[in-house]
PDB file of N, CA and C in Angstrom:
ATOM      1  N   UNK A   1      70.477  74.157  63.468  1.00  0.00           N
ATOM      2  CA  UNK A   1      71.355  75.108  64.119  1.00  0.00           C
ATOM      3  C   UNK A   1      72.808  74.752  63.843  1.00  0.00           C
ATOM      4  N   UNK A   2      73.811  75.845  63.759  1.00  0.00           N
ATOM      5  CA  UNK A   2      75.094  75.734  63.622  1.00  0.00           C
ATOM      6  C   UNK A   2      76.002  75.353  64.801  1.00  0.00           C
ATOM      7  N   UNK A   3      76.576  74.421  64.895  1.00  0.00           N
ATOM      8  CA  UNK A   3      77.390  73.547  65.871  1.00  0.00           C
ATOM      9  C   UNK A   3      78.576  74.994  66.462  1.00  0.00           C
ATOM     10  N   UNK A   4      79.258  74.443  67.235  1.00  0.00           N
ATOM     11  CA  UNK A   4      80.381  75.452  67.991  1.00  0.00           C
ATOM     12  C   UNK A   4      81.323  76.064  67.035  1.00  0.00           C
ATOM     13  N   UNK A   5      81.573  74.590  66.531  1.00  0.00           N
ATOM     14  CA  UNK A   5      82.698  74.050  65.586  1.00  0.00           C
ATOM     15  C   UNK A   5      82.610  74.850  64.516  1.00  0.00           C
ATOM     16  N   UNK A   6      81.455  74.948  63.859  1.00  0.00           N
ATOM     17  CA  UNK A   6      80.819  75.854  62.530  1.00  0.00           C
ATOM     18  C   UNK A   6      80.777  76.566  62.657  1.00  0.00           C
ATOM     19  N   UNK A   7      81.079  77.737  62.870  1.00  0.00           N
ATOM     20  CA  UNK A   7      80.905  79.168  63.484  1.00  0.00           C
ATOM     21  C   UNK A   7      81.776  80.242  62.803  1.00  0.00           C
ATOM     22  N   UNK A   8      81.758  80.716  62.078  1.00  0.00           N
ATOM     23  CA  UNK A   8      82.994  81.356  61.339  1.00  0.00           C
ATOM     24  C   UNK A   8      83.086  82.856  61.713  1.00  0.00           C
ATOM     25  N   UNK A   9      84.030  83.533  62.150  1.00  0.00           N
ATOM     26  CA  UNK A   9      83.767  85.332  62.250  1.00  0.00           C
ATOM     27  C   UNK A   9      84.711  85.342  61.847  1.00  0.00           C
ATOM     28  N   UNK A  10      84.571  87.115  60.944  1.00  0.00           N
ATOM     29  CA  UNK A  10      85.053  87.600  60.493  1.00  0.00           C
ATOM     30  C   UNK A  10      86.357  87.995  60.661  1.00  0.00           C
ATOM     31  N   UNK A  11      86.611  88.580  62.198  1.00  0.00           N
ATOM     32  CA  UNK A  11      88.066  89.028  63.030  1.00  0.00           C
ATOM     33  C   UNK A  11      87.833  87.513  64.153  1.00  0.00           C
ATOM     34  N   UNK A  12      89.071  87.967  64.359  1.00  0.00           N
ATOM     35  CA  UNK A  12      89.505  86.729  65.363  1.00  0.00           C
ATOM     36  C   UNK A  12      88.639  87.236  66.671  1.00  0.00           C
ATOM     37  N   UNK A  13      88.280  86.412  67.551  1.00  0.00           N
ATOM     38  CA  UNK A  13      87.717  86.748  68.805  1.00  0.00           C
ATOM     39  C   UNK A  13      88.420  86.405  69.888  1.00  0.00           C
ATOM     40  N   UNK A  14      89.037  87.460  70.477  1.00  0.00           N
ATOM     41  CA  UNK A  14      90.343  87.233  71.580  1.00  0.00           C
ATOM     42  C   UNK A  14      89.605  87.465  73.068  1.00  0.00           C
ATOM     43  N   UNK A  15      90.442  86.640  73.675  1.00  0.00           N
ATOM     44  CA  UNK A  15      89.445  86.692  75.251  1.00  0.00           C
ATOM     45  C   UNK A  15      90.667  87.343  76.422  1.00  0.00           C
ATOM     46  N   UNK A  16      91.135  88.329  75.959  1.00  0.00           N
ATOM     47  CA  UNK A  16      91.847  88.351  77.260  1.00  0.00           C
ATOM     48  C   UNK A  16      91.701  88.894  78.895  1.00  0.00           C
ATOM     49  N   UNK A  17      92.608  87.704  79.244  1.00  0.00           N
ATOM     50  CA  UNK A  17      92.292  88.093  80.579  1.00  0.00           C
ATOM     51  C   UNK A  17      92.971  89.006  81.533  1.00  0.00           C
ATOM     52  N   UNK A  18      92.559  89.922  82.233  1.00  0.00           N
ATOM     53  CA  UNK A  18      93.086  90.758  83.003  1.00  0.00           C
ATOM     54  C   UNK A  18      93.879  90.150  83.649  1.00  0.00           C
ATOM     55  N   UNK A  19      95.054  91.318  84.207  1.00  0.00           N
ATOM     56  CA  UNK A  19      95.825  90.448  85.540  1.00  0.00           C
ATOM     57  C   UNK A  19      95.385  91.376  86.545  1.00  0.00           C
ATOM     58  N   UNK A  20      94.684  90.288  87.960  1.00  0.00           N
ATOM     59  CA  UNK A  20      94.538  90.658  88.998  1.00  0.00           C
ATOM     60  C   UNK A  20      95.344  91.836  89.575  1.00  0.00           C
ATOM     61  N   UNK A  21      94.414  92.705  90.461  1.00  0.00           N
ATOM     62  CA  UNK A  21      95.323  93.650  90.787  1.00  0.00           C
ATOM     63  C   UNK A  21      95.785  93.095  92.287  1.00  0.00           C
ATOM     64  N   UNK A  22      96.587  93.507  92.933  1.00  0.00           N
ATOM     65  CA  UNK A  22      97.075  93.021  94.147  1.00  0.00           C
ATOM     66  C   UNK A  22      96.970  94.540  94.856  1.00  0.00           C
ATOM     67  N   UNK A  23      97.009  94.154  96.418  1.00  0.00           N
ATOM     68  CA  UNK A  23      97.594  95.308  97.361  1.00  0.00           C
ATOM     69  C   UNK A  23      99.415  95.080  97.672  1.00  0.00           C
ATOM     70  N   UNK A  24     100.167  95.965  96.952  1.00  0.00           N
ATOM     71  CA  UNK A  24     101.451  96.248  96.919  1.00  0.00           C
ATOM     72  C   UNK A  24     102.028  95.784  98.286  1.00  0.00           C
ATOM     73  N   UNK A  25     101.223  96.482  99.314  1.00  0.00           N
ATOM     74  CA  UNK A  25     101.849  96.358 100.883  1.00  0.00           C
ATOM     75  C   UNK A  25     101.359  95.315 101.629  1.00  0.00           C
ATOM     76  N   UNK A  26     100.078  94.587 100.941  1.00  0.00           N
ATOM     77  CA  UNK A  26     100.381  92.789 101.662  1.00  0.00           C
ATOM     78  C   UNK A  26     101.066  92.098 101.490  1.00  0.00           C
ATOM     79  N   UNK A  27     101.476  92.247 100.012  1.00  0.00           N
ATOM     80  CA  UNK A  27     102.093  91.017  99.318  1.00  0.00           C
ATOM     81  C   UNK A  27     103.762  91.400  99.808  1.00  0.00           C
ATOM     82  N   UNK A  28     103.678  92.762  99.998  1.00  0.00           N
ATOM     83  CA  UNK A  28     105.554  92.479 100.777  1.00  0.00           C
ATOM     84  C   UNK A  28     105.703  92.703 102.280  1.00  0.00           C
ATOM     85  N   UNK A  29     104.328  92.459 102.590  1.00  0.00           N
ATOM     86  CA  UNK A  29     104.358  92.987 103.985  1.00  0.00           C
ATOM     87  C   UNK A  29     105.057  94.041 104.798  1.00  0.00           C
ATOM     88  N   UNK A  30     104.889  95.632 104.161  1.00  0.00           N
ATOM     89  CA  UNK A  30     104.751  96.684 104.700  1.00  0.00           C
ATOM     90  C   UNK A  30     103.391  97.133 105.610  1.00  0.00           C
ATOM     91  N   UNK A  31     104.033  97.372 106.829  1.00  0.00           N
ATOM     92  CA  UNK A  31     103.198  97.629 107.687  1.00  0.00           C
ATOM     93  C   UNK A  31     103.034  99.637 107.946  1.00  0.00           C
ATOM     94  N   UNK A  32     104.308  99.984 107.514  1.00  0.00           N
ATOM     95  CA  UNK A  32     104.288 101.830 107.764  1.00  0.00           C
ATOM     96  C   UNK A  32     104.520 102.182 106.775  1.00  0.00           C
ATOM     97  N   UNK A  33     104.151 103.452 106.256  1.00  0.00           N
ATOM     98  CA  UNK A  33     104.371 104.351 105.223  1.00  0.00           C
ATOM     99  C   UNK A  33     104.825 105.507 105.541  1.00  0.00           C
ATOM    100  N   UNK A  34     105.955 105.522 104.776  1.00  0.00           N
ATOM    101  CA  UNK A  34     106.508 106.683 105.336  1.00  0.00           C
ATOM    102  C   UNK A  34     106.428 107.789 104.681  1.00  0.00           C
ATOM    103  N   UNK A  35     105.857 108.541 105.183  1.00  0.00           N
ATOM    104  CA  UNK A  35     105.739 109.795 104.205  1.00  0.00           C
ATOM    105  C   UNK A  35     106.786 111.046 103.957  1.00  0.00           C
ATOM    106  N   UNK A  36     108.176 110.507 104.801  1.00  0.00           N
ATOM    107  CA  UNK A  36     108.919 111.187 104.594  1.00  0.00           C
ATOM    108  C   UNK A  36     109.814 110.925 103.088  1.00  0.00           C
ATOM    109  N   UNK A  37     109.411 109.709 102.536  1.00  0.00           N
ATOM    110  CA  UNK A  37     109.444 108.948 101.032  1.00  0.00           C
ATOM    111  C   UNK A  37     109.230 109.559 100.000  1.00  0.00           C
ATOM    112  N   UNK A  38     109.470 110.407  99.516  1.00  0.00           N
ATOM    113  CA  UNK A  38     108.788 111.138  98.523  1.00  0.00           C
ATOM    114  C   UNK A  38     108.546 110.185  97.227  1.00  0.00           C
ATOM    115  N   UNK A  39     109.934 109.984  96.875  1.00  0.00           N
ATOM    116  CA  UNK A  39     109.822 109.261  95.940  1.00  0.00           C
ATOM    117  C   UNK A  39     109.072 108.044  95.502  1.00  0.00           C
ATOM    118  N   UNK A  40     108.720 107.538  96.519  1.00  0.00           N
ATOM    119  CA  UNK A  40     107.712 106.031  96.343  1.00  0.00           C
ATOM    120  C   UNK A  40     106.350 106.850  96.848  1.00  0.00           C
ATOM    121  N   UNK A  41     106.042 107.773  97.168  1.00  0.00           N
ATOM    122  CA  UNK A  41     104.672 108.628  97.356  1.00  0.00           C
ATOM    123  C   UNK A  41     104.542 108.764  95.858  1.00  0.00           C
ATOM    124  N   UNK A  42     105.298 108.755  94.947  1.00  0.00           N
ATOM    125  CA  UNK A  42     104.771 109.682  93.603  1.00  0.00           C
ATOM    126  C   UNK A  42     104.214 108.663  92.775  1.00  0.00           C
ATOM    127  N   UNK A  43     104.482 107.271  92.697  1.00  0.00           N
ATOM    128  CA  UNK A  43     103.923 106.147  92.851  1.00  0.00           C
ATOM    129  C   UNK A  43     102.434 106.274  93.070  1.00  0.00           C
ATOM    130  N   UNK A  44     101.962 107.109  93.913  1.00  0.00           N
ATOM    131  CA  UNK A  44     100.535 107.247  93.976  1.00  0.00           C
ATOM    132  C   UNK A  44      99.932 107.986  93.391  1.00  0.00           C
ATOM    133  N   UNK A  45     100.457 109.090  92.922  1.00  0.00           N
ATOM    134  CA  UNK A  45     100.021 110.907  92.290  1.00  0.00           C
ATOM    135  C   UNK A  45     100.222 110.518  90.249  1.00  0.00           C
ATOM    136  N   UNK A  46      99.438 111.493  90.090  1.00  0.00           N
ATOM    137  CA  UNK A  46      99.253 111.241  88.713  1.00  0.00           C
ATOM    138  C   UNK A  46     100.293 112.461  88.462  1.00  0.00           C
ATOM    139  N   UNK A  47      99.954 113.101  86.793  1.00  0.00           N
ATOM    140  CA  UNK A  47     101.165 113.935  86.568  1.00  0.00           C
ATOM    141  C   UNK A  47     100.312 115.099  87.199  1.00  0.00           C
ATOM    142  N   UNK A  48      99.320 115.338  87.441  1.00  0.00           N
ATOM    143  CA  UNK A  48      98.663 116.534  87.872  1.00  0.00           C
ATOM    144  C   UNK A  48      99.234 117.461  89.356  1.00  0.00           C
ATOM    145  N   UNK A  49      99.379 115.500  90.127  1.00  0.00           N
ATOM    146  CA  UNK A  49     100.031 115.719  91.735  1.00  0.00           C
ATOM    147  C   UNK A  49      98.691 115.472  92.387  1.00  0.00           C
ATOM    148  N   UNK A  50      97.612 114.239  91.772  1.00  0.00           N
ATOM    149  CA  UNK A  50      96.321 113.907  92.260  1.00  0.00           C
ATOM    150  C   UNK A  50      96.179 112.794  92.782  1.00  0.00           C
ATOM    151  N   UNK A  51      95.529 111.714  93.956  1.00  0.00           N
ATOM    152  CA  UNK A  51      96.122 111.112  93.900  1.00  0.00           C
ATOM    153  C   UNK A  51      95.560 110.209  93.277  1.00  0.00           C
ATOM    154  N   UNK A  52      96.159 108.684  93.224  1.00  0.00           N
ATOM    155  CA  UNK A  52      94.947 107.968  92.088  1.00  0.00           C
ATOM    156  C   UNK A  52      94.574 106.710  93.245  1.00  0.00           C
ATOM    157  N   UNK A  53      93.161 106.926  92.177  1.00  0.00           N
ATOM    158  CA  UNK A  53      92.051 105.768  93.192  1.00  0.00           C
ATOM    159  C   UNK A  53      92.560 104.522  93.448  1.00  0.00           C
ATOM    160  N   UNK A  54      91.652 103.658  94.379  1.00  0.00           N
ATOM    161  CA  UNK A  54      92.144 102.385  94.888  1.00  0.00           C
ATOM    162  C   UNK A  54      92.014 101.503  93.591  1.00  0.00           C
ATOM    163  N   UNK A  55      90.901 101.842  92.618  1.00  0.00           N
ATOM    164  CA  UNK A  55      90.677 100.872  91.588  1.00  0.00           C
ATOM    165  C   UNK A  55      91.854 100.468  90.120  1.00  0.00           C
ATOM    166  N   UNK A  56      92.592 101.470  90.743  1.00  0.00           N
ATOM    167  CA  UNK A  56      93.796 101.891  89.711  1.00  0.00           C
ATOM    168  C   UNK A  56      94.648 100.889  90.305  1.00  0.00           C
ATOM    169  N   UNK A  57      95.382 101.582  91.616  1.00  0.00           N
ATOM    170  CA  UNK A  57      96.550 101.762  92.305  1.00  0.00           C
ATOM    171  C   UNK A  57      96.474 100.067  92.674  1.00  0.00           C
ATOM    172  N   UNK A  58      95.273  99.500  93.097  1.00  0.00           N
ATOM    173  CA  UNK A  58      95.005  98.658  93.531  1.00  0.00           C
ATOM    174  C   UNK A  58      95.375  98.010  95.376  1.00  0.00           C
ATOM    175  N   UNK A  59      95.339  99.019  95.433  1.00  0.00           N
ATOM    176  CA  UNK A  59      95.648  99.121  97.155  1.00  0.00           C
ATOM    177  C   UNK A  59      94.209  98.486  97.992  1.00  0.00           C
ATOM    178  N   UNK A  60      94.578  97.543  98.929  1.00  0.00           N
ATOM    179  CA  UNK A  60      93.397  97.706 100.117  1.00  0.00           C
ATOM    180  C   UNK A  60      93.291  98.930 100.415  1.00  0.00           C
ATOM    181  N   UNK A  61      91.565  98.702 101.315  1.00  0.00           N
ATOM    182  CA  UNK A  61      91.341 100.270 101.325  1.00  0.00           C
ATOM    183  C   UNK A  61      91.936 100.530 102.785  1.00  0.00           C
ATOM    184  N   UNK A  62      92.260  99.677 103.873  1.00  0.00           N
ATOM    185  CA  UNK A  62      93.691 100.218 104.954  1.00  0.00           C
ATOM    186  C   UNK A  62      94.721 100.346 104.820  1.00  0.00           C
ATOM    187  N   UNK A  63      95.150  99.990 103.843  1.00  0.00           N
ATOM    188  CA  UNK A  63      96.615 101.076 103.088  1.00  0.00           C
ATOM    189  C   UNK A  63      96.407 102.409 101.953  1.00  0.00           C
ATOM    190  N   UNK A  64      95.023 102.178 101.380  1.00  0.00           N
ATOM    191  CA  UNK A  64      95.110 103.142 100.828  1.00  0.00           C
ATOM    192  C   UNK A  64      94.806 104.757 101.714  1.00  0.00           C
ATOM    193  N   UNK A  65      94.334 104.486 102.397  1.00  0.00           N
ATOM    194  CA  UNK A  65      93.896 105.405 103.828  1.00  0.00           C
ATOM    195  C   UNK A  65      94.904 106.068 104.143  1.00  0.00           C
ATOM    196  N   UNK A  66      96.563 104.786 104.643  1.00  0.00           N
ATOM    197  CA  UNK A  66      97.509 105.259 104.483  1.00  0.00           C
ATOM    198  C   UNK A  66      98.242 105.805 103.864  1.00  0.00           C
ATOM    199  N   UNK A  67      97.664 105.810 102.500  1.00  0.00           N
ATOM    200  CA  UNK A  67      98.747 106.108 101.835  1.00  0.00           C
ATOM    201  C   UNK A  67      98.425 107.907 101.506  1.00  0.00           C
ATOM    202  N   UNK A  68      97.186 107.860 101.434  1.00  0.00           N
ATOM    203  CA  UNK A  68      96.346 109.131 101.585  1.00  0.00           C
ATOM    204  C   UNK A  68      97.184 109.853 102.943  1.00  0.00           C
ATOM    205  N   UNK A  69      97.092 109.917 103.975  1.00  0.00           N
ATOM    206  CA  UNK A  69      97.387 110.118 104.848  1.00  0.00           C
ATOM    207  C   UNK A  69      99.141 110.706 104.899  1.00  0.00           C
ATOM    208  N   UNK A  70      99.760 109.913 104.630  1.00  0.00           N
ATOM    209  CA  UNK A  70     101.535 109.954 104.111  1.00  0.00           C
ATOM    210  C   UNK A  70     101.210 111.114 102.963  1.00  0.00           C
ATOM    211  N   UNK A  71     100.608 111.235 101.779  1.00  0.00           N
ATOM    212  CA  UNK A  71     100.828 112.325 100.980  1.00  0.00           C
ATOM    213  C   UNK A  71     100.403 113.615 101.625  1.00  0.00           C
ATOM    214  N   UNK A  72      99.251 113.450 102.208  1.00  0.00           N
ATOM    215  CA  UNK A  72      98.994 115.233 102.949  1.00  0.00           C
ATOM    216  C   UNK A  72     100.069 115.153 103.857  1.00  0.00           C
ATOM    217  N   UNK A  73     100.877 114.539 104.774  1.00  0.00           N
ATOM    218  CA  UNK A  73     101.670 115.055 105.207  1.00  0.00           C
ATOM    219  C   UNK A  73     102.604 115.730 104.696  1.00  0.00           C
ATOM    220  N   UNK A  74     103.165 114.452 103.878  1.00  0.00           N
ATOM    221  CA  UNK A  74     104.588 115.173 102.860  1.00  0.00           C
ATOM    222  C   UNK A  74     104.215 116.677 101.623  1.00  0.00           C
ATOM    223  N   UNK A  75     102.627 116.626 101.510  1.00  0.00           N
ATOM    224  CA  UNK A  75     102.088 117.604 101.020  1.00  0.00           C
ATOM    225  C   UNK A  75     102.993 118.782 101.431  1.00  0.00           C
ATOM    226  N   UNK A  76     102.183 118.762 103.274  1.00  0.00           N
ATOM    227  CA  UNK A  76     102.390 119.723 104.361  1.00  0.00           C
ATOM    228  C   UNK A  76     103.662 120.355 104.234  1.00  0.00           C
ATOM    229  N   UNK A  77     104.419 119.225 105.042  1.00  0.00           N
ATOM    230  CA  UNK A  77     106.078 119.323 104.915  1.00  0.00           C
ATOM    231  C   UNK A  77     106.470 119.681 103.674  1.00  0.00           C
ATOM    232  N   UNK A  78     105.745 120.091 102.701  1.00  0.00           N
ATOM    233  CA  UNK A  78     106.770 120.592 101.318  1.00  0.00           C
ATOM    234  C   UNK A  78     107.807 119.523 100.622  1.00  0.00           C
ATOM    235  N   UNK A  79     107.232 117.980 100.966  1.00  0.00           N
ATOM    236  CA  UNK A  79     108.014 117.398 100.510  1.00  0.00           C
ATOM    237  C   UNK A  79     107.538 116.980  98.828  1.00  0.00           C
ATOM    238  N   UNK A  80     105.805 117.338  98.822  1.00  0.00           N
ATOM    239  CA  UNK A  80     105.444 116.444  97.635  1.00  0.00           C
ATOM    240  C   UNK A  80     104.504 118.323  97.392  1.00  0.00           C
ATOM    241  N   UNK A  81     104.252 118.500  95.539  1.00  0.00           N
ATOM    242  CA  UNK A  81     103.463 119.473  95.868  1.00  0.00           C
ATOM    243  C   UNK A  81     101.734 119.343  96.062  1.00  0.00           C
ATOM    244  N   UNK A  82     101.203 120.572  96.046  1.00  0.00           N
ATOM    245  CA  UNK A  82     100.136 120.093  96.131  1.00  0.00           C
ATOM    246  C   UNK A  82      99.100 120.092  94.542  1.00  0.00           C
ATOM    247  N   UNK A  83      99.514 120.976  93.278  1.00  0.00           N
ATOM    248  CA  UNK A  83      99.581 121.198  92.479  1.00  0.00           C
ATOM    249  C   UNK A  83     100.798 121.070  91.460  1.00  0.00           C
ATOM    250  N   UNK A  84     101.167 120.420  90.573  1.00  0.00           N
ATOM    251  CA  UNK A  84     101.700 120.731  89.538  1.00  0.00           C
ATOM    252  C   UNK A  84     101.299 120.376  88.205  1.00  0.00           C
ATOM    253  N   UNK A  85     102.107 120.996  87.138  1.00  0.00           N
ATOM    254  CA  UNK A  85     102.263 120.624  85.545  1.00  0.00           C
ATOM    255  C   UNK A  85     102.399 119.479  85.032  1.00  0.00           C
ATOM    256  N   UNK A  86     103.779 119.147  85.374  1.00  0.00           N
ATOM    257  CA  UNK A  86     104.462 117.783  85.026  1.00  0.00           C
ATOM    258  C   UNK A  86     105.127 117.137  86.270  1.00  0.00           C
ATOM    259  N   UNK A  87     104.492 116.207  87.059  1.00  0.00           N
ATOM    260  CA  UNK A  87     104.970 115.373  88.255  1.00  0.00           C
ATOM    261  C   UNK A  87     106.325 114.804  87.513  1.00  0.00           C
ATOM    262  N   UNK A  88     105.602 113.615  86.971  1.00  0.00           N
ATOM    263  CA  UNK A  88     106.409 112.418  86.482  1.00  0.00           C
ATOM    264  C   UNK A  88     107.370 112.921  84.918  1.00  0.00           C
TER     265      UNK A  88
END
């Protein structure tokens, strides 16, 4: 059998490693969301105006709740839409 060492491939074999995702609002310790924020709401919305999952965004799922929560409002209020073309 061929040792570790002996091993030859063709392309290089790269191992990279992901970087952990974090929850945004532990690590600075935000406790409210304000949904009167528009601008850091869009932070959550894709260009569609959808919002994006926890696996993305990387939010716990008790802030992401919140954060859900803050966009249908500002939805409501006409601050964020509920549909568009080009968000970002």
């Amino acid at each position: 059998m061929a040792k570790q060492n002996e091993i030859k491939f063709l392309t290089s074999t790269r191992v990279e490693k992901r970087q952990k995702k974090y929850c945004r609002f532990k690590k600075m310790g935000i406790r409210y969301i304000d949904y009167k924020d528009g601008e850091f709401l869009k932070k959550f919305l894709n260009e569609q105006g959808r919002m994006l999952p926890r696996r993305i965004t990387g939010n716990s799922l008790k802030f992401q709740r919140k954060v859900a929560q803050a966009i249908k409002k500002a939805r409501q209020m006409a601050i964020l839409p509920y549909v568009t073309d080009l968000l970002k």
